[in-house]
N, C-alpha and C. Protein backbone atom coordinates (compact mmCIF):
# COMPACT_ATOMS: atom_id res chain seq x y z
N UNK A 1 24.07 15.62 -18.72
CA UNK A 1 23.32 15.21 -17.53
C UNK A 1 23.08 13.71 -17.60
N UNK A 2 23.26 12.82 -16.85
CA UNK A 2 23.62 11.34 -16.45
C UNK A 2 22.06 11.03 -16.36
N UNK A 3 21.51 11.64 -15.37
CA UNK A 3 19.92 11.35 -14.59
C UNK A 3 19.08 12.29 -14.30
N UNK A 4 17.61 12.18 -14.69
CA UNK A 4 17.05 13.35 -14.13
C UNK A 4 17.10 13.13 -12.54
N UNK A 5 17.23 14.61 -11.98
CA UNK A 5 16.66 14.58 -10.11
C UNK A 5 15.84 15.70 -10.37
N UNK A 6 14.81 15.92 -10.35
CA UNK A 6 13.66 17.04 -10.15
C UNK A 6 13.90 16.87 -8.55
N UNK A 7 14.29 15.99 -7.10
CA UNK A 7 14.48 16.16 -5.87
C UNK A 7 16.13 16.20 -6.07
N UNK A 8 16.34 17.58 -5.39
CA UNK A 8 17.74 17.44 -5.23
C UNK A 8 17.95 16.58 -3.93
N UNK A 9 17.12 16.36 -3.09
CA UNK A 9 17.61 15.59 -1.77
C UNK A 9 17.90 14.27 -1.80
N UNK A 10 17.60 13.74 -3.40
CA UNK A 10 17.51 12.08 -3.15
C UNK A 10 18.83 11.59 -3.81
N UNK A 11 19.60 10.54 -3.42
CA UNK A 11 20.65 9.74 -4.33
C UNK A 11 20.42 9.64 -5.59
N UNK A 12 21.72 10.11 -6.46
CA UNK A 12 21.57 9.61 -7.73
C UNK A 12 21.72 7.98 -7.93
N UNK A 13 20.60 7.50 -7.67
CA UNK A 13 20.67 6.28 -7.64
C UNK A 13 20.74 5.87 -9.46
N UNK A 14 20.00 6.92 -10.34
CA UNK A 14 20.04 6.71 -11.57
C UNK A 14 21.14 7.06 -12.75
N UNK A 15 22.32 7.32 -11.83
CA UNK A 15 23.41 7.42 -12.47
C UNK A 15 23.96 6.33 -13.24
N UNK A 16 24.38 6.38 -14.34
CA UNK A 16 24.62 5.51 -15.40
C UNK A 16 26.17 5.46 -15.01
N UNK A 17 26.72 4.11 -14.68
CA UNK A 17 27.77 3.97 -14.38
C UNK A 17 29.04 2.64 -15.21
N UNK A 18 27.85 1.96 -15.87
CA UNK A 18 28.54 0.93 -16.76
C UNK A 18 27.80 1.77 -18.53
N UNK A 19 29.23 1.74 -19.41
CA UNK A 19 29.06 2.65 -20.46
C UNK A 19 28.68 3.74 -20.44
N UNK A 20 28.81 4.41 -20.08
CA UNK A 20 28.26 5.79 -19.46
C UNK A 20 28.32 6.92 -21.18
N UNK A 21 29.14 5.96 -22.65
CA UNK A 21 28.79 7.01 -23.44
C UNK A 21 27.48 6.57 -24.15
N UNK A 22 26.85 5.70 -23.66
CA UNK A 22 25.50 5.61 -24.10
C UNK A 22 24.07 5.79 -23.42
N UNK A 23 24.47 6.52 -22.59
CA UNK A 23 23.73 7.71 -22.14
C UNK A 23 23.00 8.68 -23.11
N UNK A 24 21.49 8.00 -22.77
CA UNK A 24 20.35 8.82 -23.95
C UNK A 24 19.37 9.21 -22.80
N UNK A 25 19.68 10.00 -21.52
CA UNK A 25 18.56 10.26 -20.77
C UNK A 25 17.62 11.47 -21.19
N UNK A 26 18.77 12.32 -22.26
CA UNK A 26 17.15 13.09 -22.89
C UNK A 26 16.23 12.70 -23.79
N UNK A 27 16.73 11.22 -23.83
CA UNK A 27 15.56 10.59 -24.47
C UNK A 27 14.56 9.61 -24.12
N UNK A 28 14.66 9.87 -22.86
CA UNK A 28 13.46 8.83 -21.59
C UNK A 28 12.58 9.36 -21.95
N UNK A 29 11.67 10.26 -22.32
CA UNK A 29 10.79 10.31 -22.83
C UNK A 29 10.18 9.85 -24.00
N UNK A 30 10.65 9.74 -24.85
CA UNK A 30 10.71 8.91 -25.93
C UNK A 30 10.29 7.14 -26.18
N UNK A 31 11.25 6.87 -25.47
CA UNK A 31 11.34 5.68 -24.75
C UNK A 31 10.07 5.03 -24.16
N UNK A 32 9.82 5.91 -23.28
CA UNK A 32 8.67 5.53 -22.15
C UNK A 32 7.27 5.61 -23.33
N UNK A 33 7.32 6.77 -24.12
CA UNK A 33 6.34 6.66 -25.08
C UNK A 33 6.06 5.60 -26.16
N UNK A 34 7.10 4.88 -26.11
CA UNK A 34 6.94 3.67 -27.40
C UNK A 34 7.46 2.16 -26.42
N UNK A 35 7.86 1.95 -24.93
CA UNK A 35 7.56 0.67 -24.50
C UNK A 35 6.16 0.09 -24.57
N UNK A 36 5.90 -0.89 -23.92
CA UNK A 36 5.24 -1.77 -24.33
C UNK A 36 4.70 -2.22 -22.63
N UNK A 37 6.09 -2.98 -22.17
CA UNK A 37 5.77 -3.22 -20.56
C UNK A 37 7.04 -2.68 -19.89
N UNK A 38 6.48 -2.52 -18.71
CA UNK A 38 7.19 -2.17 -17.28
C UNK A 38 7.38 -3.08 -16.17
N UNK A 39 8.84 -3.18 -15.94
CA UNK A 39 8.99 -4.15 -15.27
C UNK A 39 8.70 -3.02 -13.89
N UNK A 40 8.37 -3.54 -12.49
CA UNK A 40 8.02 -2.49 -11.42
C UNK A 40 8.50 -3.71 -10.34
N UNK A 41 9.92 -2.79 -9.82
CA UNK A 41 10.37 -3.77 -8.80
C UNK A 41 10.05 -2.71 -7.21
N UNK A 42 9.80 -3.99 -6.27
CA UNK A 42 9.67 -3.17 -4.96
C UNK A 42 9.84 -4.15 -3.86
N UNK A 43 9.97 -3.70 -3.06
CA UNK A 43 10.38 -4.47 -1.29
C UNK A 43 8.71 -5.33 -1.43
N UNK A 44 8.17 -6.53 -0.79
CA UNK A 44 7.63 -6.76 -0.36
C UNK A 44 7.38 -7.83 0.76
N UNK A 45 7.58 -7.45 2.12
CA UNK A 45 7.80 -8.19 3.43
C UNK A 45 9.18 -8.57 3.39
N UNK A 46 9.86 -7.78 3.30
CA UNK A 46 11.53 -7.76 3.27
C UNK A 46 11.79 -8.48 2.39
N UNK A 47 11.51 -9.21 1.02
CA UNK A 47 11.65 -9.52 -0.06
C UNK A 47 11.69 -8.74 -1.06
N UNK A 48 12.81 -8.79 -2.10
CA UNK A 48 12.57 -7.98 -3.55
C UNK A 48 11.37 -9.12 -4.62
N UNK A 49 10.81 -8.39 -5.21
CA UNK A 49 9.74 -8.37 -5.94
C UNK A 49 9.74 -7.68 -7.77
N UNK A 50 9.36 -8.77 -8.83
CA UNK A 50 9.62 -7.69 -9.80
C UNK A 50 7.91 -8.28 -10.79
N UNK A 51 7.40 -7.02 -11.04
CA UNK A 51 5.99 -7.72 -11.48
C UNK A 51 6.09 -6.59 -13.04
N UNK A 52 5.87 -7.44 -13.88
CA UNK A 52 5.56 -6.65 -15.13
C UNK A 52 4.11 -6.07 -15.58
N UNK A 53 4.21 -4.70 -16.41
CA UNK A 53 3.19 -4.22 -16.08
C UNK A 53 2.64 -3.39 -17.04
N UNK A 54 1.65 -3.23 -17.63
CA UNK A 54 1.13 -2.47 -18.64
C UNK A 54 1.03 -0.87 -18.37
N UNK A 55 1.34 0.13 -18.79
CA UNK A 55 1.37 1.66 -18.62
C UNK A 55 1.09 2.35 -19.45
N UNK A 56 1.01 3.66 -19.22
CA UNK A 56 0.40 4.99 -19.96
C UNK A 56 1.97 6.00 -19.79
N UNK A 57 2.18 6.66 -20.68
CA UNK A 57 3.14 7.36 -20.46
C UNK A 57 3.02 8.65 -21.65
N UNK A 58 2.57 9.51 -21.87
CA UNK A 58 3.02 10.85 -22.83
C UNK A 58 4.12 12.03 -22.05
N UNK A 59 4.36 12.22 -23.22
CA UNK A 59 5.21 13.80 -22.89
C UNK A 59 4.32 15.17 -22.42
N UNK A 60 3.12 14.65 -22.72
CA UNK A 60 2.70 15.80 -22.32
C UNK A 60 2.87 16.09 -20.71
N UNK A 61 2.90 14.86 -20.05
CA UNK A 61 3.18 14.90 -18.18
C UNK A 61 4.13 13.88 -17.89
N UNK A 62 5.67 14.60 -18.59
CA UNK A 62 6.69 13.84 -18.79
C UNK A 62 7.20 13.47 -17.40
N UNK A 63 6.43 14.06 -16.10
CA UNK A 63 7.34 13.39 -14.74
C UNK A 63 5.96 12.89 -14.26
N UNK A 64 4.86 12.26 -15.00
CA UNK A 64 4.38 11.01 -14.59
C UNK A 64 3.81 9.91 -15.57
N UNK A 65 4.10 8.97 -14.72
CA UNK A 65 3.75 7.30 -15.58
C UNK A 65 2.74 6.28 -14.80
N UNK A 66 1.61 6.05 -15.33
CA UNK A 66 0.16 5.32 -14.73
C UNK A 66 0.75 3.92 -15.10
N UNK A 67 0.30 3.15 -14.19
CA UNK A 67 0.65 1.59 -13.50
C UNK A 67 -1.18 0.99 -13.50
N UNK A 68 -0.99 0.35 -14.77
CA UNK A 68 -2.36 -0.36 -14.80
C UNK A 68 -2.49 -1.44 -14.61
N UNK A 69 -3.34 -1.97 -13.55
CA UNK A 69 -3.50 -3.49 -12.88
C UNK A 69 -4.55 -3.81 -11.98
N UNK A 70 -4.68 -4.56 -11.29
CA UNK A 70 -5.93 -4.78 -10.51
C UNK A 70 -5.71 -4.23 -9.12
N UNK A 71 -7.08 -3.68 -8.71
CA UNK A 71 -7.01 -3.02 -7.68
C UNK A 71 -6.71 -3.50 -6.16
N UNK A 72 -6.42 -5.02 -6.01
CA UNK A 72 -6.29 -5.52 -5.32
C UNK A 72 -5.20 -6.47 -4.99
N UNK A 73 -4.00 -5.65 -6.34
CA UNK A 73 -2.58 -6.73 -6.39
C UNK A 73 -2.17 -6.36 -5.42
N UNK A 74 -0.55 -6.90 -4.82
CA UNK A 74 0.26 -6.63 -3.87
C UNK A 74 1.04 -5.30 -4.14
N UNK A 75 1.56 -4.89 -5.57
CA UNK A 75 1.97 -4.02 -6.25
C UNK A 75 1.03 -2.62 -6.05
N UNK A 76 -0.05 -2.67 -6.04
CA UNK A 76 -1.04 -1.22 -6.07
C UNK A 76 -1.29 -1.32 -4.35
N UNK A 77 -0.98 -2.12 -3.48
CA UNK A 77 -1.22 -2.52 -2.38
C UNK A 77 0.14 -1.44 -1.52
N UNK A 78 1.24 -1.80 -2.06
CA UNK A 78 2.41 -0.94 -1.26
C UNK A 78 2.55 0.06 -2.27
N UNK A 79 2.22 0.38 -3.80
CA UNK A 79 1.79 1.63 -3.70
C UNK A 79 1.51 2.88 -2.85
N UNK A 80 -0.37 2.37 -2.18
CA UNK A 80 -1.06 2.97 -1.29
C UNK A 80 -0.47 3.79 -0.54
N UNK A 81 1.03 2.77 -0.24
CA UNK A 81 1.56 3.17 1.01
C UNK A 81 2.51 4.08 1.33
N UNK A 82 2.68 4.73 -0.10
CA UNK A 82 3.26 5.86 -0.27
C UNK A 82 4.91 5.25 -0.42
N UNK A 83 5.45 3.78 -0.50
CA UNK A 83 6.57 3.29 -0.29
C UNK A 83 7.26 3.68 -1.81
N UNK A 84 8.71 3.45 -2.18
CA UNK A 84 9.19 3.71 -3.38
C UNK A 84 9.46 2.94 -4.56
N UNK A 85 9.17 2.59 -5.58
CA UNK A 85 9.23 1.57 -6.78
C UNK A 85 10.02 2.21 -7.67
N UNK A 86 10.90 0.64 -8.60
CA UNK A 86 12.08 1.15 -9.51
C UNK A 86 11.24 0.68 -10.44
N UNK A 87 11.32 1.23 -11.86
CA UNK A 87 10.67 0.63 -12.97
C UNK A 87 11.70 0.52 -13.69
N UNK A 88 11.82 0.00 -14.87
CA UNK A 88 12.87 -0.50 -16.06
C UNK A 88 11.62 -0.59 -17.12
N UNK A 89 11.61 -0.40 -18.26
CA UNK A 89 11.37 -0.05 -19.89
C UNK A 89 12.24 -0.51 -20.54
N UNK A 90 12.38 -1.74 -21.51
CA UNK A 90 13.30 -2.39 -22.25
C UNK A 90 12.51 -2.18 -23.76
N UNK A 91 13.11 -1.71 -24.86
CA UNK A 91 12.83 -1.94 -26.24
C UNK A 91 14.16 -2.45 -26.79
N UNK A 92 13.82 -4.12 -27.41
CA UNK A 92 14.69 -4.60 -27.81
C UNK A 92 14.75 -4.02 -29.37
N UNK A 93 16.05 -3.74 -29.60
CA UNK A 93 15.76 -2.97 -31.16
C UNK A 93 16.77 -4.24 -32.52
N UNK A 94 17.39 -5.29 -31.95
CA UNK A 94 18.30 -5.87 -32.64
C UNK A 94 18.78 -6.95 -32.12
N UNK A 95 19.22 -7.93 -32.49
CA UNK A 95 19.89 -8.91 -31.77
C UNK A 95 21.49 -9.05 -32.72
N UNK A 96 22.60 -8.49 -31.57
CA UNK A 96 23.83 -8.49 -32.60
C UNK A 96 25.07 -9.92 -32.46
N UNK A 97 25.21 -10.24 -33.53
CA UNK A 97 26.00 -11.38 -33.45
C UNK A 97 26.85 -11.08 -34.03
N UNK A 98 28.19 -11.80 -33.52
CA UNK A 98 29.69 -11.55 -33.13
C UNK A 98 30.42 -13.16 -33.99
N UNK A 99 31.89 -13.08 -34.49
CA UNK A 99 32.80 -13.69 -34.57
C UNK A 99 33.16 -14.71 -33.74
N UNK A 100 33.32 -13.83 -32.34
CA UNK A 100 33.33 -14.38 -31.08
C UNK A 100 32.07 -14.22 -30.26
N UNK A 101 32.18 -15.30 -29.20
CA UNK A 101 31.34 -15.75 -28.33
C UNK A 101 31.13 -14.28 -27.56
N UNK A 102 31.97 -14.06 -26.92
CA UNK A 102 31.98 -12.65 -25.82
C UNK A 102 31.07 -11.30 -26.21
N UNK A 103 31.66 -11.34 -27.67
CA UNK A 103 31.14 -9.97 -28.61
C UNK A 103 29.50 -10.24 -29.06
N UNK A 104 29.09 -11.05 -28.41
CA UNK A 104 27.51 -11.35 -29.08
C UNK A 104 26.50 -10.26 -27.82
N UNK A 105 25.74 -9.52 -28.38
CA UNK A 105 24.74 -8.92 -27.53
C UNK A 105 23.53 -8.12 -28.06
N UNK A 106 23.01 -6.75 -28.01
CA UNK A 106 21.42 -6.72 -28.17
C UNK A 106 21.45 -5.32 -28.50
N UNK A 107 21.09 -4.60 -29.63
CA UNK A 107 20.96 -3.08 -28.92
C UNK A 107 19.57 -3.08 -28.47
N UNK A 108 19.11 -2.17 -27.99
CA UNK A 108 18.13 -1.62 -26.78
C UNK A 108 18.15 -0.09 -26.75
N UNK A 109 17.23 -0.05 -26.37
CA UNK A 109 16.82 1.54 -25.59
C UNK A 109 15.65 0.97 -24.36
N UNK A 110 16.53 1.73 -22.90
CA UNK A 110 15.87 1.29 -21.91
C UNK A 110 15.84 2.59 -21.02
N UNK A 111 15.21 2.64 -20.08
CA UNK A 111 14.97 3.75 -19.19
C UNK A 111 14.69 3.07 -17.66
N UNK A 112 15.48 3.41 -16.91
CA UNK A 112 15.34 2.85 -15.36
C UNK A 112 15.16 4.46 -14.51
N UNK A 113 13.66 4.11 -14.16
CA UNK A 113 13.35 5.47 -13.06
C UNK A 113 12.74 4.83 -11.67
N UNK A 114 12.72 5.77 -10.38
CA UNK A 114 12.62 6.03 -9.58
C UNK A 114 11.41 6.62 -8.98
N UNK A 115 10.49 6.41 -8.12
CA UNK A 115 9.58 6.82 -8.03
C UNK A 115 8.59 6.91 -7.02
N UNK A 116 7.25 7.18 -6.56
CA UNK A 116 6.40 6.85 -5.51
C UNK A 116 5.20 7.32 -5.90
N UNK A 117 4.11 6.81 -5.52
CA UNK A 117 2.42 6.94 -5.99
C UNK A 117 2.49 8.55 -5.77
N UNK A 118 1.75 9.13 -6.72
CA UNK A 118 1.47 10.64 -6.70
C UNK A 118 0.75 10.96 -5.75
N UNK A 119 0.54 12.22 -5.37
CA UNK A 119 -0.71 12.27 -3.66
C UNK A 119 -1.75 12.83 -4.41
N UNK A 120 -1.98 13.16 -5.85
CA UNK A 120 -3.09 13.63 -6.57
C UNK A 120 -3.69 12.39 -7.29
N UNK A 121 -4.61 11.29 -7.13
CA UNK A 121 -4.76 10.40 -8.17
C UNK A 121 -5.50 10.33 -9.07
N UNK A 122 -5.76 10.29 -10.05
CA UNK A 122 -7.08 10.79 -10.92
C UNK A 122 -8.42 10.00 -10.73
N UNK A 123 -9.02 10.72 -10.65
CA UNK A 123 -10.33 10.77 -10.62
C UNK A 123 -11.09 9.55 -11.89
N UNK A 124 -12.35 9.05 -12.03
CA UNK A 124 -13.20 8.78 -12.37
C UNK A 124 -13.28 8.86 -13.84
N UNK A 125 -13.40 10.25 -14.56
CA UNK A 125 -13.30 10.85 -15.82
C UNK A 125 -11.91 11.25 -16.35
N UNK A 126 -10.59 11.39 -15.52
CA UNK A 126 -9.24 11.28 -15.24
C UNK A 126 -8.64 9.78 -16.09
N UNK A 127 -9.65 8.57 -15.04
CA UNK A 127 -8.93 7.52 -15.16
C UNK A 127 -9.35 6.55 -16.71
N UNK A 128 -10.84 7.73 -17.12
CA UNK A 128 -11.31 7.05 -18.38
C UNK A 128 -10.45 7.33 -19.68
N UNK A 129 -10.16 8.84 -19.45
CA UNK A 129 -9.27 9.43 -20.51
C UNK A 129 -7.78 8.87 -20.61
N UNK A 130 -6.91 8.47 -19.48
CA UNK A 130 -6.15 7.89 -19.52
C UNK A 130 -5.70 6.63 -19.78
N UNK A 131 -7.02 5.51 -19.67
CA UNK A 131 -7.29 4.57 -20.43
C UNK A 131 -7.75 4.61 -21.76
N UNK A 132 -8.52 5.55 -22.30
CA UNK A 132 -8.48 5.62 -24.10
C UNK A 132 -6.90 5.74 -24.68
N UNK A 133 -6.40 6.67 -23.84
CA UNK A 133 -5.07 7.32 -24.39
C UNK A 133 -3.95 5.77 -24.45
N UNK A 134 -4.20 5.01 -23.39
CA UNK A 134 -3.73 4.19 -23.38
C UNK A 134 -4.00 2.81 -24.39
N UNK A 135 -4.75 2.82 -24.85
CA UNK A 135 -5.28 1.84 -26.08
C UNK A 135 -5.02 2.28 -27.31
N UNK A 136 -4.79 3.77 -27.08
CA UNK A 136 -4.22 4.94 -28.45
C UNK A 136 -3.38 4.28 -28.15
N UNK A 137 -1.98 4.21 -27.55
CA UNK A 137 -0.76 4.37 -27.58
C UNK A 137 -0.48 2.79 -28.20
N UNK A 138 -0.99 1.93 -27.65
CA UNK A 138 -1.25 0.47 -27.82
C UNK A 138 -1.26 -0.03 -29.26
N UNK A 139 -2.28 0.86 -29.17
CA UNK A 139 -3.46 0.49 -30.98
C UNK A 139 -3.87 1.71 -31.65
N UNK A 140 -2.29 2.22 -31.88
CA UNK A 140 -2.58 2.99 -32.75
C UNK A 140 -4.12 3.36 -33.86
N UNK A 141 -4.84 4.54 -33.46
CA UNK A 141 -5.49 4.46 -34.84
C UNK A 141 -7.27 3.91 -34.18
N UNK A 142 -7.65 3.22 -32.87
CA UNK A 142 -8.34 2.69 -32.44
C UNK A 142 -8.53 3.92 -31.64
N UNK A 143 -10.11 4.05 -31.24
CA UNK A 143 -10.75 5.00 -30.94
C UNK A 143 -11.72 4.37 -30.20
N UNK A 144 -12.21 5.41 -28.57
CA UNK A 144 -13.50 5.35 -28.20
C UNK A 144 -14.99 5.19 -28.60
N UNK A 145 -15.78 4.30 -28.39
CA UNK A 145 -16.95 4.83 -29.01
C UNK A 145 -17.33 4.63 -31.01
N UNK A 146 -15.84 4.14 -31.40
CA UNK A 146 -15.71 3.55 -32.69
C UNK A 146 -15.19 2.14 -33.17
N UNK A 147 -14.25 1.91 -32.89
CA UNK A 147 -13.62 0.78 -32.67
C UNK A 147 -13.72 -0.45 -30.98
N UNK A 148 -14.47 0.65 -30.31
CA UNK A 148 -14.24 -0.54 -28.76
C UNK A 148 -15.44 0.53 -28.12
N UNK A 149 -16.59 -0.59 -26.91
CA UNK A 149 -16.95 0.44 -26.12
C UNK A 149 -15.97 0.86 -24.85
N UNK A 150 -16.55 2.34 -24.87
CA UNK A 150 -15.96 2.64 -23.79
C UNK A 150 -16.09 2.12 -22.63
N UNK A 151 -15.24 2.25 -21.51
CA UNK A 151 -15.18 1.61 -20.21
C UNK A 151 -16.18 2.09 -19.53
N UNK A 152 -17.62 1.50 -19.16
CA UNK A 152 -18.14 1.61 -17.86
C UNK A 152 -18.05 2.26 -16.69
N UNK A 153 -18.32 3.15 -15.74
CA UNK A 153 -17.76 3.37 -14.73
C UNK A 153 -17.33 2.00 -13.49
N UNK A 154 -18.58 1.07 -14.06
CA UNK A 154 -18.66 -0.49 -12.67
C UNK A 154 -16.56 -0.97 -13.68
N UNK A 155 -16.38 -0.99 -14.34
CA UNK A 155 -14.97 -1.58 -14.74
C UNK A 155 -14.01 -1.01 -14.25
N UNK A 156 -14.13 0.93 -14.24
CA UNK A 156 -13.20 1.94 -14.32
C UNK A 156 -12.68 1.60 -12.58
N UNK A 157 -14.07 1.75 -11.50
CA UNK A 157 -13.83 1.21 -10.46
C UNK A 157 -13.17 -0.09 -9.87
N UNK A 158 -13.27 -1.26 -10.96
CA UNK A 158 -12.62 -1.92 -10.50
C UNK A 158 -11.25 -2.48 -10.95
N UNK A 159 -10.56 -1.42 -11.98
CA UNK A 159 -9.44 -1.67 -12.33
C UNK A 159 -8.51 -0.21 -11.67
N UNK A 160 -7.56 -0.70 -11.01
CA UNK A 160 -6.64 0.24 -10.60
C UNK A 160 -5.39 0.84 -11.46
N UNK A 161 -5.38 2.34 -11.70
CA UNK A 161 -4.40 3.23 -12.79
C UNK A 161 -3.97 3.98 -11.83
N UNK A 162 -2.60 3.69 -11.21
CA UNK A 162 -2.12 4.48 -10.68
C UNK A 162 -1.10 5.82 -11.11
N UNK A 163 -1.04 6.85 -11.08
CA UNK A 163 -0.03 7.71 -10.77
C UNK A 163 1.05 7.52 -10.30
N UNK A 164 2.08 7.36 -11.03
CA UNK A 164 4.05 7.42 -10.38
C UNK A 164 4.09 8.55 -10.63
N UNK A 165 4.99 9.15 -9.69
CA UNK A 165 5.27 10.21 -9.48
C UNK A 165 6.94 10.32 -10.07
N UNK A 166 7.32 10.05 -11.17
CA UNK A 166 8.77 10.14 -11.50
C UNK A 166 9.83 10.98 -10.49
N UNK A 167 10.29 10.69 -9.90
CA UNK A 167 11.42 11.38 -8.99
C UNK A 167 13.16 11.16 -9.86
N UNK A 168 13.17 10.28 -10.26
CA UNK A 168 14.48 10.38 -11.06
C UNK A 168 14.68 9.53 -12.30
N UNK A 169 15.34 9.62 -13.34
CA UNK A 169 15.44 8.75 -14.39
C UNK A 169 16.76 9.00 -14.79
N UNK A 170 17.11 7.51 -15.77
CA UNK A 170 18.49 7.31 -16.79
C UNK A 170 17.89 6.87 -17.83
N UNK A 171 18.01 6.83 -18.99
CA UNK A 171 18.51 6.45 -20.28
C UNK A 171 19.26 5.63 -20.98
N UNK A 172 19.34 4.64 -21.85
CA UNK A 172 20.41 3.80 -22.08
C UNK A 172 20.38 3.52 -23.91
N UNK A 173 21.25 3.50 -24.51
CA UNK A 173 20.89 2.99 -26.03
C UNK A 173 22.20 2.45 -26.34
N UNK A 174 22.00 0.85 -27.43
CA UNK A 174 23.16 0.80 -27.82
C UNK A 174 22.60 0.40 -29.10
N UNK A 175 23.39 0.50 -30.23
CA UNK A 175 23.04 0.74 -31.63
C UNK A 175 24.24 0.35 -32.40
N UNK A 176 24.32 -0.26 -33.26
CA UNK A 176 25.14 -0.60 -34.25
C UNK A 176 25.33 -2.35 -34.57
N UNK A 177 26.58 -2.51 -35.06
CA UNK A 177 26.98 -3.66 -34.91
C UNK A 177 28.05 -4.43 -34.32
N UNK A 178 28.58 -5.40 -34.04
CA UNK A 178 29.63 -6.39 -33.39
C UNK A 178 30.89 -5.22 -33.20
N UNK A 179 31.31 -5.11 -31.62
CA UNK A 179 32.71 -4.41 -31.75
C UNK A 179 33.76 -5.35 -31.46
N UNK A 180 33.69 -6.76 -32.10
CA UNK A 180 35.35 -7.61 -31.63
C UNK A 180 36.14 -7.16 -32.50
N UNK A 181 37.02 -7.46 -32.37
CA UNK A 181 38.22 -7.11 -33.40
C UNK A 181 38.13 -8.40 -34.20
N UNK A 182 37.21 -9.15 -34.16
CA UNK A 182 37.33 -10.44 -35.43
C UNK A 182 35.99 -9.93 -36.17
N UNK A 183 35.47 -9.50 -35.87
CA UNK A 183 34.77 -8.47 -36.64
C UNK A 183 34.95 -7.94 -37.65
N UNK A 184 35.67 -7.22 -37.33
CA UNK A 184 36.31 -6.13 -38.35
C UNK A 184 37.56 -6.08 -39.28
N UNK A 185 37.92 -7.89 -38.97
CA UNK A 185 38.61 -8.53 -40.50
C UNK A 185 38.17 -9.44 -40.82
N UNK A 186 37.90 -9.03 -41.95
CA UNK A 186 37.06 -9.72 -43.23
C UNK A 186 37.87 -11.25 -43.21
N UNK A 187 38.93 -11.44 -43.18
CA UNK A 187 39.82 -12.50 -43.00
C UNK A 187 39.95 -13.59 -42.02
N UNK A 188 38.97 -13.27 -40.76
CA UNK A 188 38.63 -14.04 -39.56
C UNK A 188 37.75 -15.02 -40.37
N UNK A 189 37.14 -15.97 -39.87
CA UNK A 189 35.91 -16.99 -40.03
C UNK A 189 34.86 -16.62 -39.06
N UNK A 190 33.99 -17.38 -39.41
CA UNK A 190 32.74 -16.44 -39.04
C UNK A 190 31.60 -15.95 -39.69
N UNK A 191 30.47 -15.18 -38.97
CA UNK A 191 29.45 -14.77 -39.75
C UNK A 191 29.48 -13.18 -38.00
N UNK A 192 29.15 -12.29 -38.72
CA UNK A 192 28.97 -10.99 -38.23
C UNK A 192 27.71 -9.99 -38.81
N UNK A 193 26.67 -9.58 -37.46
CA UNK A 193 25.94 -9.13 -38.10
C UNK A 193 24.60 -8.38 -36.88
N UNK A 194 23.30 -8.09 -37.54
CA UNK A 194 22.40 -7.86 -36.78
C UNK A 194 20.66 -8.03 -37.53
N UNK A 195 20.63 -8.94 -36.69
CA UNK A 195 19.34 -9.40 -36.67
C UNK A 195 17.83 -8.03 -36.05
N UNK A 196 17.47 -7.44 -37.14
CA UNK A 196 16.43 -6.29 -36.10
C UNK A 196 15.05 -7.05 -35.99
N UNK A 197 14.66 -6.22 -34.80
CA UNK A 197 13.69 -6.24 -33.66
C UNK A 197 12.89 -5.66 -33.37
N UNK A 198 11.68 -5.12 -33.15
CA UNK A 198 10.96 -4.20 -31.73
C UNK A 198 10.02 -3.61 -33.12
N UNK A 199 9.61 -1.98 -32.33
CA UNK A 199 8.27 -1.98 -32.96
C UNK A 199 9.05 -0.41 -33.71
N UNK A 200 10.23 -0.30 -33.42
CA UNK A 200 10.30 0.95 -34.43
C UNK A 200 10.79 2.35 -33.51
């Protein structure tokens, strides 16, 4: 399977079409659980738009992902509006260097999904728990009420956690080292190799 569609009515817009054998979409979950930021692109006044963005994501409610930001950005603004947003998840895992110029590039694990504000949004005591969970995921090991006070309700109100409603996702991983063919004789000149990265 290329992409999730939980809607069969919508385009596989998340079809993986460049490298297609590094296709890890059963591992968007994964993924989404150990990024960091979200890039969240969307139309705004017939302009494309790409705003990066702090999130919540577990497996336990693997077809949704919370969009944390201020309640009064442009981003939580066409939210509202029920309109559709692409997100992208990049974990850089390596930086790989090549013989040649061409053969130089990155492995990664990334996830590009599809989506629109949920019509259920959480609530009050919803949006507190999902912000601890989210400082868990962050800061490992850091706790409510021990390590940080908890959020206020006057804060909870004025920071906006939205609900995506995942409608489709892809997967992406590339892993290893340099594939030139000056690479892979010892007899070329050169230096060949990989520099690692990310959080693991």
């Amino acid at each position: 399977m290329t992409s999730h569609r939980p809607d069969a009515a919508l385009p596989a817009h998340a079809t993986i079409r460049a490298h297609p054998e590094r296709d890890r979409t059963d591992e968007a979950p994964q993924i989404l659980a150990r990024g960091i930021v979200a890039h969240v692109a969307f139309v705004d006044g017939g302009r494309p738009v790409v705003i990066p963005m702090t999130y919540q994501y577990s497996a336990d409610e693997p077809h949704r992902l919370y969009l944390h930001g201020g309640r009064n950005g442009r981003l939580m603004k066409h939210l509202a509006t029920g309109a559709p947003v692409s997100v992208a998840v990049t974990i850089a895992d390596g930086l790989v260097y090549s013989k040649t110029a061409l053969d130089h590039s990155v492995n990664y694990r990334s996830v590009v999904l599809f989506g629109r504000a949920a019509a259920d949004q959480p609530g009050l005591e919803e949006r507190r728990r999902i912000l601890d969970a989210m400082i868990a995921r962050y800061f490992p090991g850091r706790t409510a009420g021990v390590d940080y006070e908890p959020a206020p309700d006057a804060h909870l109100e004025t920071t906006a956690l939205v609900a995506l409603e995942i409608r489709e996702w892809s997967a992406k991983m590339r892993e290893g080292g340099p594939n030139g063919e000056a690479d892979r004789d010892p007899a070329r000149p050169g230096s060949a190799g990989v520099i690692p990265l990310g959080r693991g």
